[in-house]
C-alpha atoms as a PDB file:
ATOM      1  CA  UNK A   1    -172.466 -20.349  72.546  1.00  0.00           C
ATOM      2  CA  UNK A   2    -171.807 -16.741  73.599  1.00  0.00           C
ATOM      3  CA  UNK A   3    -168.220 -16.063  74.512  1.00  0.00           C
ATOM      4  CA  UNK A   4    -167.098 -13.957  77.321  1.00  0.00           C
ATOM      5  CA  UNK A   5    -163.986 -11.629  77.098  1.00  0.00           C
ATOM      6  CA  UNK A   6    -162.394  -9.932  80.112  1.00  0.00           C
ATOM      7  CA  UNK A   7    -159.230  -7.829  80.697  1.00  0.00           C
ATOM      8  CA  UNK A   8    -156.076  -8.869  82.393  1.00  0.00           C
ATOM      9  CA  UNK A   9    -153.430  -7.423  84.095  1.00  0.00           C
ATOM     10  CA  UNK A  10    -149.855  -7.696  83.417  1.00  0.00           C
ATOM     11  CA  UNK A  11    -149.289  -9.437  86.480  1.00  0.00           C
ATOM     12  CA  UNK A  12    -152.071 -11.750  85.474  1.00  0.00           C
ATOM     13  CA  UNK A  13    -150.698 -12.527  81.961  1.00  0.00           C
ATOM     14  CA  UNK A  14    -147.394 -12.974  83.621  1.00  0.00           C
ATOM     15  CA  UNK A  15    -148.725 -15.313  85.844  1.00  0.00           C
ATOM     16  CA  UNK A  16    -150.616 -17.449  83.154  1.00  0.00           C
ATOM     17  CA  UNK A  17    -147.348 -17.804  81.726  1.00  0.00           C
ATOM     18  CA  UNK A  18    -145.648 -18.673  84.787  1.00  0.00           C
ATOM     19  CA  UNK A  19    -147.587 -21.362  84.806  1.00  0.00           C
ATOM     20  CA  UNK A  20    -147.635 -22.710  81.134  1.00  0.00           C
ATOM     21  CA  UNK A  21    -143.474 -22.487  81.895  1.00  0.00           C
ATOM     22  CA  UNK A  22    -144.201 -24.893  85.059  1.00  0.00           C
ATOM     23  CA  UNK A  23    -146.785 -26.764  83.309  1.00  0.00           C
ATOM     24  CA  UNK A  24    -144.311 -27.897  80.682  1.00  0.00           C
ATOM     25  CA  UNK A  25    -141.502 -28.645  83.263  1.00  0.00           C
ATOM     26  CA  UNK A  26    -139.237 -25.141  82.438  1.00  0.00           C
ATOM     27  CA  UNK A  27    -138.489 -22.542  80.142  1.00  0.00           C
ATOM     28  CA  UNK A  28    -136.622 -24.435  78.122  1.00  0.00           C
ATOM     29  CA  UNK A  29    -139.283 -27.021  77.463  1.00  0.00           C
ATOM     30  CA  UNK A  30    -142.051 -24.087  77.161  1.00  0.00           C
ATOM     31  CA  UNK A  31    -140.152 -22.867  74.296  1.00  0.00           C
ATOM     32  CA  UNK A  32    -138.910 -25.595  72.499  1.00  0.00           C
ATOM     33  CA  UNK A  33    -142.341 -26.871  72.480  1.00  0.00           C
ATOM     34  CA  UNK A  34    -143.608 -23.640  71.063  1.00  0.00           C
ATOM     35  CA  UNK A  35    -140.701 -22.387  69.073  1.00  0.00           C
ATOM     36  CA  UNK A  36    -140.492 -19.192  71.074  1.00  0.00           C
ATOM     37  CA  UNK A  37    -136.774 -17.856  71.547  1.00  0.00           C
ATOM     38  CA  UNK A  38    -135.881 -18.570  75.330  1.00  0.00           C
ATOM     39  CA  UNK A  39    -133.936 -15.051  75.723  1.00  0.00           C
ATOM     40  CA  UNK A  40    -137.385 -13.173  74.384  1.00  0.00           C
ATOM     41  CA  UNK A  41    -139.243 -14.775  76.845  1.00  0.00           C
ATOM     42  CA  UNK A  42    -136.916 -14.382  79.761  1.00  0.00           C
ATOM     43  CA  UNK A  43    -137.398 -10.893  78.920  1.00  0.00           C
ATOM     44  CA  UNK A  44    -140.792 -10.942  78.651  1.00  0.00           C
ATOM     45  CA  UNK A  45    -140.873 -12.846  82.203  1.00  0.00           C
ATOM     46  CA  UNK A  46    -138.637  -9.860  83.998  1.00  0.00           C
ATOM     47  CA  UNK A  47    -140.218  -6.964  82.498  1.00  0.00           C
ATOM     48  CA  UNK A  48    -138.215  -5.789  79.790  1.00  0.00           C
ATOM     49  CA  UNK A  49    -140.234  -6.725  76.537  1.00  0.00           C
ATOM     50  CA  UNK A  50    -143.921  -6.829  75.781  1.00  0.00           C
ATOM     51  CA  UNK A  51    -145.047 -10.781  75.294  1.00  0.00           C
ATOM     52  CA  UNK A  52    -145.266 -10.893  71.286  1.00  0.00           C
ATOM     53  CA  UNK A  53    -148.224 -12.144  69.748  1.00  0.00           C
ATOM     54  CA  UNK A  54    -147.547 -15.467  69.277  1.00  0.00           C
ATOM     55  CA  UNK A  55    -146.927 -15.829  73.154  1.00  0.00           C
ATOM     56  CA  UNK A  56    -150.639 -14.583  73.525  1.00  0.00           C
ATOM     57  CA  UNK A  57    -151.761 -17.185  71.250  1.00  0.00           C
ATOM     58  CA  UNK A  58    -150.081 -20.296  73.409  1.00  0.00           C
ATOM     59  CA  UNK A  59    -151.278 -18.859  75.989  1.00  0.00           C
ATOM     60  CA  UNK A  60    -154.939 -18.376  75.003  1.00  0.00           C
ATOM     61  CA  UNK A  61    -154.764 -14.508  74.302  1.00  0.00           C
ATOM     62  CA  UNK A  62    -154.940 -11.241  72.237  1.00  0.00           C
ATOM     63  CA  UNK A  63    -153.708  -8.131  72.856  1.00  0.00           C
ATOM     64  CA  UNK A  64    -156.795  -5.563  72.306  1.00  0.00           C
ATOM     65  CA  UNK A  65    -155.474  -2.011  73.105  1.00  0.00           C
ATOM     66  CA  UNK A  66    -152.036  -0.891  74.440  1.00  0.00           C
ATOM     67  CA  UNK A  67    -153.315   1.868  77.480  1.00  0.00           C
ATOM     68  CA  UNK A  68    -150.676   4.653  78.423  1.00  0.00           C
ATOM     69  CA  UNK A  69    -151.434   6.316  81.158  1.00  0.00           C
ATOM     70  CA  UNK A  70    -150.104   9.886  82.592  1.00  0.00           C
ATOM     71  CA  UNK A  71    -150.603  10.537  86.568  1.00  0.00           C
ATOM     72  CA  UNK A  72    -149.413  14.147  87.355  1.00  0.00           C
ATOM     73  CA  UNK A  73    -150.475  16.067  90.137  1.00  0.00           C
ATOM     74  CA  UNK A  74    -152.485  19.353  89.525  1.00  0.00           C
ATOM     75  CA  UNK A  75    -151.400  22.343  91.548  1.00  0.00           C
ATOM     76  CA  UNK A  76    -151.531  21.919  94.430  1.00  0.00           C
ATOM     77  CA  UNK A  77    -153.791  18.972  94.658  1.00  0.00           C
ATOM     78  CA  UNK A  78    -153.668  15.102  95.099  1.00  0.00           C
ATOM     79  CA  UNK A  79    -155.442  14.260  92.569  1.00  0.00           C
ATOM     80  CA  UNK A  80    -154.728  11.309  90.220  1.00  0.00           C
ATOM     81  CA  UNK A  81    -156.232  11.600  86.261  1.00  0.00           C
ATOM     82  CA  UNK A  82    -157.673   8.247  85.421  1.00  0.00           C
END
């Protein structure tokens, strides 16, 4: 069986975990079933932390690179550096 693995956006690992949340009927339930710490996640759900590895795993996922990326504008151009 060959396995397939494709990238997601933030916004797509924050809505996978959205959804585990709903699936279990709240945060509260997501975590206690998982033995994640509620205020972590809450974090994780607003934007202010990273989702830790063992989030990824409940949710199906690895991280596989961290990407920082630097847009500056070159004088006097438009251009964005991808």
């Amino acid at each position: 069986m060959a396995l397939r693995r494709r990238i997601l956006t933030r916004d797509e690992v924050l809505a996978r975990l959205e959804a585990a949340i709903e699936a279990h009927g709240g945060l509260r339930r997501f975590v206690r079933r998982h033995a994640l710490s509620e205020s972590y996640i809450s974090n994780v759900r607003y934007g202010r932390r990273s989702p830790p590895d063992n989030l990824l795993r409940v949710l199906g996922l690895e991280q596989s690179a961290v990407t920082y990326v630097h847009t500056y504008e070159i004088a006097g151009t438009e251009e964005v550096v991808s």
